[in-house]
C-alpha atoms as a PDB file:
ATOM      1  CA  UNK A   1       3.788 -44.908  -4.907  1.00  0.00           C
ATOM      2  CA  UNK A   2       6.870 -43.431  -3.087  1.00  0.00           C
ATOM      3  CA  UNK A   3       7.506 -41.162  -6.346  1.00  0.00           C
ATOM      4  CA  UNK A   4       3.700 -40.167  -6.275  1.00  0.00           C
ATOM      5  CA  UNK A   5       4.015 -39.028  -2.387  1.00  0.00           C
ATOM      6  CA  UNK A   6       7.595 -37.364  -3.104  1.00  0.00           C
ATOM      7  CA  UNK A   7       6.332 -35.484  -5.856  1.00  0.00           C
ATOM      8  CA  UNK A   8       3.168 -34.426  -4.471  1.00  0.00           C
ATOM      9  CA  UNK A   9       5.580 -33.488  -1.306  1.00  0.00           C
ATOM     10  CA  UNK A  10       7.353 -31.266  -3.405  1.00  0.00           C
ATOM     11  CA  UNK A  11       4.609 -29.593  -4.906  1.00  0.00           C
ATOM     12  CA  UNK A  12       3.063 -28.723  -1.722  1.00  0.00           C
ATOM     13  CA  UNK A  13       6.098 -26.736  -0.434  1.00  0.00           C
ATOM     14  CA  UNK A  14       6.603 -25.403  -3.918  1.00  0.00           C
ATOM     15  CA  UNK A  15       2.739 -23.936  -3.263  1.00  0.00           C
ATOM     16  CA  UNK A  16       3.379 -22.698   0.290  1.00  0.00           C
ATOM     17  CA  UNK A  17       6.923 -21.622  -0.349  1.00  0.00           C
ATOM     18  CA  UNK A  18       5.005 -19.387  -3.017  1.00  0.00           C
ATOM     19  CA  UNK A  19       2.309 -18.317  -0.813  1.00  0.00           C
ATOM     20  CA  UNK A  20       4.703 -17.278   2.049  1.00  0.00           C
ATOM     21  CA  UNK A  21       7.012 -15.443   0.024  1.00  0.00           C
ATOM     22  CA  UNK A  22       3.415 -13.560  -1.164  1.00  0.00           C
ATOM     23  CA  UNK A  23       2.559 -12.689   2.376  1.00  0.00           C
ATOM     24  CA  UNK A  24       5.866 -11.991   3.469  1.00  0.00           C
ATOM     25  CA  UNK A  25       7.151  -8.328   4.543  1.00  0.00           C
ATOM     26  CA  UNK A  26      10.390  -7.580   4.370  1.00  0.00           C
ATOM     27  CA  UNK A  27      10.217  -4.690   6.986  1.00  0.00           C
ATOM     28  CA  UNK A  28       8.133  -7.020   9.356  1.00  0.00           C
ATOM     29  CA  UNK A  29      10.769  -9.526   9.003  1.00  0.00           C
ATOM     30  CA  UNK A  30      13.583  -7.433   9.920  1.00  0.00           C
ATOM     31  CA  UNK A  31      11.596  -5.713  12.940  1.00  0.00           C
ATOM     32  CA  UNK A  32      11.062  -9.336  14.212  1.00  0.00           C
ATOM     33  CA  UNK A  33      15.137 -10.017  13.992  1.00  0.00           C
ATOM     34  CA  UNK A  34      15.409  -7.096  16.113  1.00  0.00           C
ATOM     35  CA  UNK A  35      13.235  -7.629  18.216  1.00  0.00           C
ATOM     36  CA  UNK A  36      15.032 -11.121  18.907  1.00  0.00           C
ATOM     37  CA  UNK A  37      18.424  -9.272  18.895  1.00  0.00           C
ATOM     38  CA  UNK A  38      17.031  -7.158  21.999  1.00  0.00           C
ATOM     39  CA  UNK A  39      15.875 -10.303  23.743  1.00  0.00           C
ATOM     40  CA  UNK A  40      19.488 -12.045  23.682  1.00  0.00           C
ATOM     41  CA  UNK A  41      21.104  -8.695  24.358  1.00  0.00           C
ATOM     42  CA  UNK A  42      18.952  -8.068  27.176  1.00  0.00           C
ATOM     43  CA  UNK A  43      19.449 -11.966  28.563  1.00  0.00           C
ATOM     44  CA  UNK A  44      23.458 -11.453  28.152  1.00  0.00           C
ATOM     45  CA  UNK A  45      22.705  -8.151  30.385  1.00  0.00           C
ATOM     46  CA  UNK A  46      20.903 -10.243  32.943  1.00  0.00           C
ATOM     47  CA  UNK A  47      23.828 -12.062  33.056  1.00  0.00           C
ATOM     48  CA  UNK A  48      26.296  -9.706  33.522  1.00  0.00           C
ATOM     49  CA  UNK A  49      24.102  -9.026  36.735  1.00  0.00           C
ATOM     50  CA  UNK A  50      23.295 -12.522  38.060  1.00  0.00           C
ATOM     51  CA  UNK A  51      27.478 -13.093  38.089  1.00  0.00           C
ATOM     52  CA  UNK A  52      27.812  -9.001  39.699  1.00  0.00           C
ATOM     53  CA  UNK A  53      25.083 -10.949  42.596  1.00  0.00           C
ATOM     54  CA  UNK A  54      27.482 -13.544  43.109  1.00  0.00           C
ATOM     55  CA  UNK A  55      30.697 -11.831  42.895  1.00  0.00           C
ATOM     56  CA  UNK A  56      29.241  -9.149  45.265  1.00  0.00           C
ATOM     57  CA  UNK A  57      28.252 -12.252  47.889  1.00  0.00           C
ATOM     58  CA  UNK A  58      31.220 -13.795  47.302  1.00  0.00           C
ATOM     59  CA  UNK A  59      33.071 -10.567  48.867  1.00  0.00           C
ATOM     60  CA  UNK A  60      30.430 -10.674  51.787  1.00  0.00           C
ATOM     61  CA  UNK A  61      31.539 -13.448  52.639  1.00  0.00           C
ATOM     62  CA  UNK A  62      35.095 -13.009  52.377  1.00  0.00           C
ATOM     63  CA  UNK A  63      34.628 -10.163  54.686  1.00  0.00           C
ATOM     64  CA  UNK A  64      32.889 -11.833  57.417  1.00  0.00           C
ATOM     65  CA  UNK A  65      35.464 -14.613  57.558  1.00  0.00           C
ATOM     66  CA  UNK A  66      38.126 -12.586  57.541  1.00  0.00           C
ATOM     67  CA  UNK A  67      36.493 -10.312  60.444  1.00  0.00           C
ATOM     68  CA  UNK A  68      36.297 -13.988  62.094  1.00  0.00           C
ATOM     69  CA  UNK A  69      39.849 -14.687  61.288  1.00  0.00           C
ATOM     70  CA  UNK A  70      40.980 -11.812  63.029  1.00  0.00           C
ATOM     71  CA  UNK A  71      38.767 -12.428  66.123  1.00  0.00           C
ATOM     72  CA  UNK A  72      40.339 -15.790  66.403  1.00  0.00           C
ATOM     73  CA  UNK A  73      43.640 -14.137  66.322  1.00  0.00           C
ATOM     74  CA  UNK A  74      42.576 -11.818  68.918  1.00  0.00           C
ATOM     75  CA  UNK A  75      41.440 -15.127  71.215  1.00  0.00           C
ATOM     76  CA  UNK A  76      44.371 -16.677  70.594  1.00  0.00           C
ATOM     77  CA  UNK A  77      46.437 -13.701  72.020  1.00  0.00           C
ATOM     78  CA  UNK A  78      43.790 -13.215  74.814  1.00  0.00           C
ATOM     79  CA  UNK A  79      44.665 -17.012  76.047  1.00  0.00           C
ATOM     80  CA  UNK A  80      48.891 -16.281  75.466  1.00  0.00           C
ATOM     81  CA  UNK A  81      48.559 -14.212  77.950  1.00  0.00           C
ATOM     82  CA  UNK A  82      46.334 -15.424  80.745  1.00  0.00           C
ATOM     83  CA  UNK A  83      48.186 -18.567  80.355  1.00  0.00           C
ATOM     84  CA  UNK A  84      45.538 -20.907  78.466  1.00  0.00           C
ATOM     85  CA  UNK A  85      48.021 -22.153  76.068  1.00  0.00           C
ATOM     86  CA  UNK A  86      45.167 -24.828  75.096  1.00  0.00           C
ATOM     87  CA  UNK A  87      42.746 -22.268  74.490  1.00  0.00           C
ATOM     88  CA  UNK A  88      45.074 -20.325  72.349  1.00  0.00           C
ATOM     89  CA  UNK A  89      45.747 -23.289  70.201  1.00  0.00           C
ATOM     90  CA  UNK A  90      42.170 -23.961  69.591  1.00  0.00           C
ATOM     91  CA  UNK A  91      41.371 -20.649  68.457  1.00  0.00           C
ATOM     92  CA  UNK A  92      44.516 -20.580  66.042  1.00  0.00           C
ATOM     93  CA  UNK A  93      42.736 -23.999  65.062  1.00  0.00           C
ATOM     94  CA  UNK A  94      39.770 -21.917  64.298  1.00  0.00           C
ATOM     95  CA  UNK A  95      41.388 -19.732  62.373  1.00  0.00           C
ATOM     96  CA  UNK A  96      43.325 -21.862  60.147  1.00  0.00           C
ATOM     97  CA  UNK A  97      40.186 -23.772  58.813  1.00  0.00           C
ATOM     98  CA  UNK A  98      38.438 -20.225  58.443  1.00  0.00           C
ATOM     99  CA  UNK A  99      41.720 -19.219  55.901  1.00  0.00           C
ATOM    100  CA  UNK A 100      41.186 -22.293  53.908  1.00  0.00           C
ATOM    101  CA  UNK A 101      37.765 -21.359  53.380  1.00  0.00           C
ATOM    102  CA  UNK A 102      39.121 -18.028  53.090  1.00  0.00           C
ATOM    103  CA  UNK A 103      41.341 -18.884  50.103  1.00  0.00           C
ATOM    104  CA  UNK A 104      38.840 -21.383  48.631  1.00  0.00           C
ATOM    105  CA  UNK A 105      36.006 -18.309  48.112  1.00  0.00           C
ATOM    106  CA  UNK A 106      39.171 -16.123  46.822  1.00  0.00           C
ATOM    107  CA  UNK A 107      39.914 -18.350  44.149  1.00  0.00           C
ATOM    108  CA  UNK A 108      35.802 -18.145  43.107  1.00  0.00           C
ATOM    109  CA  UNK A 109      35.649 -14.753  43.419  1.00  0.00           C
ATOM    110  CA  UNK A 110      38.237 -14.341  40.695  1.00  0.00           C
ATOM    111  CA  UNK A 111      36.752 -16.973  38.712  1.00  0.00           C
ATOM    112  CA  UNK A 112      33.672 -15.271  38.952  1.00  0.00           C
ATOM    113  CA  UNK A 113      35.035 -11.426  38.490  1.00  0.00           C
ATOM    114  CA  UNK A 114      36.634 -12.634  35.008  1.00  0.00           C
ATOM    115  CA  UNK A 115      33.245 -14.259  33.932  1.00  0.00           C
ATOM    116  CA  UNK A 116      31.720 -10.901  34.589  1.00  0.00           C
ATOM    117  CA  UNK A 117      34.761  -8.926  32.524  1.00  0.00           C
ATOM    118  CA  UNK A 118      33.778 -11.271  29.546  1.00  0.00           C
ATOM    119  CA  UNK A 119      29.915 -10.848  29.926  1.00  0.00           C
ATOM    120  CA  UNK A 120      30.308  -7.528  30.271  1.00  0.00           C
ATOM    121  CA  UNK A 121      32.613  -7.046  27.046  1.00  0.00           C
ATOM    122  CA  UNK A 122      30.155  -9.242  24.984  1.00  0.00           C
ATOM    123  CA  UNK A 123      27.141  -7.292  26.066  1.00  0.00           C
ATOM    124  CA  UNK A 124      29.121  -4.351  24.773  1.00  0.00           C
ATOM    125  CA  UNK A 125      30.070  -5.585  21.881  1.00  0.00           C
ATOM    126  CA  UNK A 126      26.116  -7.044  21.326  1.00  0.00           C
ATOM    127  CA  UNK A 127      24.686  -3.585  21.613  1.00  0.00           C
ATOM    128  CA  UNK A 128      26.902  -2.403  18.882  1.00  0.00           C
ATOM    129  CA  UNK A 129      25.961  -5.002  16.961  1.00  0.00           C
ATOM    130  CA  UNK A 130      22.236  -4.288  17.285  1.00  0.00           C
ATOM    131  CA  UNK A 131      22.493  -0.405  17.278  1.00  0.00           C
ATOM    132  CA  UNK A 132      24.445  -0.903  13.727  1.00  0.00           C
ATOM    133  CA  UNK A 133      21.456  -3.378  12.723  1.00  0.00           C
ATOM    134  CA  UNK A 134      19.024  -0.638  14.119  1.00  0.00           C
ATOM    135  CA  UNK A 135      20.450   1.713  11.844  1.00  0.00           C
ATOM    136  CA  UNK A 136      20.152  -0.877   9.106  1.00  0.00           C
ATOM    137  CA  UNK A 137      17.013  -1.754   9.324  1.00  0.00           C
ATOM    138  CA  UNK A 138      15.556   1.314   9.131  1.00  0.00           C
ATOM    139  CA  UNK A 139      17.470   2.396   6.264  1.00  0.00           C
ATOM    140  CA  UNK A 140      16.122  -0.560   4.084  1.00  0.00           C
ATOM    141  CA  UNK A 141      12.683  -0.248   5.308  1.00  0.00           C
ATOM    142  CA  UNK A 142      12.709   3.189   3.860  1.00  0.00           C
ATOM    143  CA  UNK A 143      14.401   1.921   0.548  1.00  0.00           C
ATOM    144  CA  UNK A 144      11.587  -1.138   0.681  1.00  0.00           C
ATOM    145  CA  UNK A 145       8.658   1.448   1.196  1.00  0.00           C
ATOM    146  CA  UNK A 146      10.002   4.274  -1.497  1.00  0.00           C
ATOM    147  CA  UNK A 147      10.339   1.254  -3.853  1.00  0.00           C
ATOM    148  CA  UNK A 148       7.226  -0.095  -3.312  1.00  0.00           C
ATOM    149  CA  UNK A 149       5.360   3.072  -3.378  1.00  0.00           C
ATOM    150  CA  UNK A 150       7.171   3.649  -7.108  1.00  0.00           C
ATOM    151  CA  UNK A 151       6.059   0.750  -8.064  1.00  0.00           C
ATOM    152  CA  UNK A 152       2.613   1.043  -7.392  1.00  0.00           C
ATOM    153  CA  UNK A 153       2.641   4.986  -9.046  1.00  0.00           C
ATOM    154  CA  UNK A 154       4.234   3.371 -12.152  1.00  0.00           C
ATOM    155  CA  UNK A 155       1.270   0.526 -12.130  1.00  0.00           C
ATOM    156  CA  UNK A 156      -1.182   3.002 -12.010  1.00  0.00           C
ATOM    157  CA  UNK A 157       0.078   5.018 -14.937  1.00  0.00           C
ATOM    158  CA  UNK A 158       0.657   1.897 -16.861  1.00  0.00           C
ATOM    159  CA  UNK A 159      -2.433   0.656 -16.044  1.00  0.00           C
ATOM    160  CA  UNK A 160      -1.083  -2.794 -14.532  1.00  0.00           C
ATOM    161  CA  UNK A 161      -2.220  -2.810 -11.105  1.00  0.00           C
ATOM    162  CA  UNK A 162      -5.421  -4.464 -10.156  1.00  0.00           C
ATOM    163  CA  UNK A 163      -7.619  -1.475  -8.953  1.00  0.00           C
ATOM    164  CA  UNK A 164      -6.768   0.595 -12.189  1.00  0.00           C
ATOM    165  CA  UNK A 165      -7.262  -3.014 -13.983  1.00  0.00           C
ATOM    166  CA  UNK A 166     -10.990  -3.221 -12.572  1.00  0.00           C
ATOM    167  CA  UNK A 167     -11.533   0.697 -13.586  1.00  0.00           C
ATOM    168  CA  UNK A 168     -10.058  -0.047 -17.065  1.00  0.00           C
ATOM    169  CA  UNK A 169     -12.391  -2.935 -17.770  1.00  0.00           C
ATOM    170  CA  UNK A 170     -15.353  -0.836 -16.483  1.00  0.00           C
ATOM    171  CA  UNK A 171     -14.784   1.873 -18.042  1.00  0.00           C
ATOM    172  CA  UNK A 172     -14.523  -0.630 -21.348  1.00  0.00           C
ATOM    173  CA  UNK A 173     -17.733  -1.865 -20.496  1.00  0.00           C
ATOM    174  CA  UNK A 174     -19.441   1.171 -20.706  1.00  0.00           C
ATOM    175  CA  UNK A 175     -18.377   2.303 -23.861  1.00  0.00           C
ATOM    176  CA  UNK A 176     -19.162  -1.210 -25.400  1.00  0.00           C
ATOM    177  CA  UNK A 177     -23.017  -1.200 -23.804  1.00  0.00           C
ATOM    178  CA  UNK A 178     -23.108   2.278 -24.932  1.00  0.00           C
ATOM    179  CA  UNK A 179     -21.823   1.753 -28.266  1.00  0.00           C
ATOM    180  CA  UNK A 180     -23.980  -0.873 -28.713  1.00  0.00           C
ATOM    181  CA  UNK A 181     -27.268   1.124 -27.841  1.00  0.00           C
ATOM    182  CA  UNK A 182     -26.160   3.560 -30.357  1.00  0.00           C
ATOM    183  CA  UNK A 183     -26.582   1.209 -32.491  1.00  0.00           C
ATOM    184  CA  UNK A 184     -29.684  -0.272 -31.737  1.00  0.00           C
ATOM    185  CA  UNK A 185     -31.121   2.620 -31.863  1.00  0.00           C
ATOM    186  CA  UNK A 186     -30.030   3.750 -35.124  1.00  0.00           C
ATOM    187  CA  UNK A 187     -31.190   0.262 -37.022  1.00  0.00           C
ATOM    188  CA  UNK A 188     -34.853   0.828 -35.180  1.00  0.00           C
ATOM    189  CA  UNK A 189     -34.888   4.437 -36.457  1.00  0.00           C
ATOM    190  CA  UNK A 190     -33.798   2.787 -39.763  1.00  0.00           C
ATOM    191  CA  UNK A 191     -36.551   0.039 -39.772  1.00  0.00           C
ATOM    192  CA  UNK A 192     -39.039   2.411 -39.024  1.00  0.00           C
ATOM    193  CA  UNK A 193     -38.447   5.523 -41.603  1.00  0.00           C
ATOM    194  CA  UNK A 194     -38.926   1.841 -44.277  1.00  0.00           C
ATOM    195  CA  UNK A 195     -41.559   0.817 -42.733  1.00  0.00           C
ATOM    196  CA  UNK A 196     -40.466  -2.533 -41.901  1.00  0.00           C
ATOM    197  CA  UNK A 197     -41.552  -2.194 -38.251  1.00  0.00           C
ATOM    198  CA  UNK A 198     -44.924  -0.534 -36.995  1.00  0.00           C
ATOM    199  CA  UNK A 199     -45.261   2.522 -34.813  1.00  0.00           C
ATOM    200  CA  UNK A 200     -47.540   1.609 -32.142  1.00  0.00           C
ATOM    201  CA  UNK A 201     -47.895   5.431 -30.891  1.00  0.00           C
ATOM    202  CA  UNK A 202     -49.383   6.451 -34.349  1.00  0.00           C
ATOM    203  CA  UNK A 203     -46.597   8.788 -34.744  1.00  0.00           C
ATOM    204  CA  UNK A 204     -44.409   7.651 -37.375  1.00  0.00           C
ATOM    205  CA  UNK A 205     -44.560   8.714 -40.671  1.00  0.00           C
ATOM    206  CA  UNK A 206     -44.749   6.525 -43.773  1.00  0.00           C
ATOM    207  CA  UNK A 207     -42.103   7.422 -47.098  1.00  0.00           C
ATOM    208  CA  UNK A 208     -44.845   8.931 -48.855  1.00  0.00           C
ATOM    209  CA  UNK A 209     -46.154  11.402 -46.706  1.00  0.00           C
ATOM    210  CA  UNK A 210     -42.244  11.920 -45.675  1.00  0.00           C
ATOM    211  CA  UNK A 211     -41.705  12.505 -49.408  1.00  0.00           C
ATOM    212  CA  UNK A 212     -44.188  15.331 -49.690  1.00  0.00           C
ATOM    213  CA  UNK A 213     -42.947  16.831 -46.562  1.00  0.00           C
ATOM    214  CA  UNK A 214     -39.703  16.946 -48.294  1.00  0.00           C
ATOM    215  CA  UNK A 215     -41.242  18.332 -50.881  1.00  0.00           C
ATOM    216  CA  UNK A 216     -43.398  20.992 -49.350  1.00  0.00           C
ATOM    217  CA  UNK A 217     -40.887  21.872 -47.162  1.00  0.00           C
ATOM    218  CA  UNK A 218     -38.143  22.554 -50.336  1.00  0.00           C
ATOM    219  CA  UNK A 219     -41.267  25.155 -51.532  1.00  0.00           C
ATOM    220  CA  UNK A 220     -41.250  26.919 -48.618  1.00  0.00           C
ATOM    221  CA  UNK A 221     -37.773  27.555 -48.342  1.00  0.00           C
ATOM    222  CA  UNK A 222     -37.780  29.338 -52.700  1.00  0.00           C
ATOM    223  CA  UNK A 223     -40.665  31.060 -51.233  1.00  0.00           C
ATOM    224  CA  UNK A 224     -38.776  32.895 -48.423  1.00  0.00           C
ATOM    225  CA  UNK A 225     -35.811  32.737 -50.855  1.00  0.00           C
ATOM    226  CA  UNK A 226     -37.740  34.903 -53.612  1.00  0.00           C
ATOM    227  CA  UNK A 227     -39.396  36.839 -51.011  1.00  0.00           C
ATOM    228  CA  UNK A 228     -35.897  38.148 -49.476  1.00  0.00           C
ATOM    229  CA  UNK A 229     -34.604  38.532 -53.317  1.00  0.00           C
ATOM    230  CA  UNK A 230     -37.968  40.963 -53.918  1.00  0.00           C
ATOM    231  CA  UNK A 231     -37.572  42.939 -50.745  1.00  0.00           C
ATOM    232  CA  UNK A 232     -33.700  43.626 -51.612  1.00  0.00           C
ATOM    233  CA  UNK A 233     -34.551  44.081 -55.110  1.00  0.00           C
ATOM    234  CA  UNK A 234     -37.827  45.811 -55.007  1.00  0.00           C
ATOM    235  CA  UNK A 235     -39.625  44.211 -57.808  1.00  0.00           C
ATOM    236  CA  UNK A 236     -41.806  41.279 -58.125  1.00  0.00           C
ATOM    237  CA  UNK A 237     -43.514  39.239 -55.201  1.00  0.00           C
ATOM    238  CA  UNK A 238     -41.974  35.571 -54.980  1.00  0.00           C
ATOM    239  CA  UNK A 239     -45.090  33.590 -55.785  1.00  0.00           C
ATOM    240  CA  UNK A 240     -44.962  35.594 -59.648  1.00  0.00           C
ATOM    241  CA  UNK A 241     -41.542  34.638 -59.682  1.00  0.00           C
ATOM    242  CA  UNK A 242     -42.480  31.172 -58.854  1.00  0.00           C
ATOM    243  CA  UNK A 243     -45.703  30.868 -61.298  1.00  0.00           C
ATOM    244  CA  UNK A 244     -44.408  32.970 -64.341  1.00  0.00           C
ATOM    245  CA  UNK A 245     -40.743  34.372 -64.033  1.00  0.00           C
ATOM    246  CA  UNK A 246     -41.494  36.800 -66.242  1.00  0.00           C
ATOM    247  CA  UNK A 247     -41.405  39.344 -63.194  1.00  0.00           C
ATOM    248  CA  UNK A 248     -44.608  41.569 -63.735  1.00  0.00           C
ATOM    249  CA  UNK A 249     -47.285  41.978 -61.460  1.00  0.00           C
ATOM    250  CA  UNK A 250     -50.535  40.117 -61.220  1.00  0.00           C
ATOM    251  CA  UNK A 251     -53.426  42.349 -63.519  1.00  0.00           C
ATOM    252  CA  UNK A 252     -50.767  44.018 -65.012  1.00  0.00           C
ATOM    253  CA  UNK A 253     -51.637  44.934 -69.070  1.00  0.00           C
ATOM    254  CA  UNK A 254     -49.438  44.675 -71.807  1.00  0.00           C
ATOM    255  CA  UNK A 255     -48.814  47.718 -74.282  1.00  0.00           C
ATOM    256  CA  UNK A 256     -50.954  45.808 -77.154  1.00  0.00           C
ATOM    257  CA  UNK A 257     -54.109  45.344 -74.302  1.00  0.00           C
ATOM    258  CA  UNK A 258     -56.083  48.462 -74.711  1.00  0.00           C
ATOM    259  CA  UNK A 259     -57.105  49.553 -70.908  1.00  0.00           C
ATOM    260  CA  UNK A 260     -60.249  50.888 -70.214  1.00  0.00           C
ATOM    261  CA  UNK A 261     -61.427  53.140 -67.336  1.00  0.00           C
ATOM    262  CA  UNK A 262     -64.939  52.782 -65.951  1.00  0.00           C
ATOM    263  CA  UNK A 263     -66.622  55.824 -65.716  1.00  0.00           C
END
């Protein structure tokens, strides 16, 4: 049973391995990657701003508790000289804890200022990266499309792709139902001029009658034949020619037939 399921496993992503690598585009496929490639490239660019925020609050800071730093100092001085030696050390206190902050948000703001360098260098090097792919992409959809359009031409001529396949067969068709009325129609003229099939209209002829008119029409054509041959020729009419062939006229008298004129 586990060889049944493993097989039938395989033969189901055989099947849809085939039928997505039938309804796969190459060009869509590499329009999608760039499209990804412009969503990481425009996260690293986010980035490179969220760690410019910081940095740039970092230095805010650093200002404001250095401008406290110095007012300390300036207290400290202040209480020197009015003789508030206690009040002088407090504010030097002051001071000193504000320095160790001071150095503390130092130390992040370099941490932070390299972080940026390196986001900043990657999102350069990333938008090389995806202009060269840009340029790639398009060059091989091109190819793809100027290949595939070949193909189809050559199809065409060849007669392999579907749509010239359908015209091919119908055009096949035709000439088969058309040869084949052809000849149906020829074996009914057949069976009627023998008279194995029945005219219903009355108008067929039967292979006597189409004899004679064979016949008849044969005579007409010596007729006109000796008729032309008399007109060139000037001498007899065709129907002497026809009954006699001896070429005189009709009631025409021999030199041995005496003639004799009525009076």
């Amino acid at each position: 049973m586990s060889g049944v399921m493993k097989r039938m496993g395989m033969i189901f992503r055989a099947k849809a391995n085939k039928a997505l690598d039938r309804a796969e585009d190459p060009r869509e496929t590499l329009d999608y990657s760039y499209q990804k490639q412009l969503e990481l490239l425009q996260k690293v660019r986010r980035g490179v701003a969220d760690v410019a925020t910081s940095r740039k609050r970092l230095e805010l800071q650093l200002n404001q508790l250095q401008s406290q730093g110095a007012k300390h100092d300036d207290q400290a001085r202040k209480a020197l000289a009015l003789g508030r030696e206690d009040l002088a050390r407090e504010a030097l206190s002051r001071k000193a804890a504000l320095q160790q902050q001071v150095s503390d948000l130092e130390v992040q703001h370099q941490t932070l200022q390299g972080e940026e360098e390196k986001l900043t260098l990657a999102a350069q090097r990333l938008q090389a990266k995806v202009d060269a792919f840009r340029t790639k992409k398009e060059t091989i959809k091109a190819t793809y499309t100027a290949a595939q359009a070949q193909t189809r031409i050559a199809e065409s001529f060849t007669g392999i792709s579907e749509e010239m396949g359908d015209v091919g067969m119908a055009i096949q068709r035709a000439e088969d139902k058309t040869a084949q009325l052809q000849a149906r129609a020829g074996a009914i003229d057949e069976l009627l001029a023998s008279g194995a099939l029945d005219d219903p209209t009355g108008m067929a002829k039967d292979d006597l009658t189409a004899e004679l008119d064979r016949l008849s029409g044969g005579a007409d054509v010596e007729l006109e034949l000796q008729r032309m041959k008399s007109e060139l020729a000037g001498g007899s009419t065709p129907k002497q020619a026809i009954e006699g062939g001896s070429g005189r006229p009709e009631g025409q008298q021999t030199q041995d037939t005496p003639r004799f004129d009525k009076q």
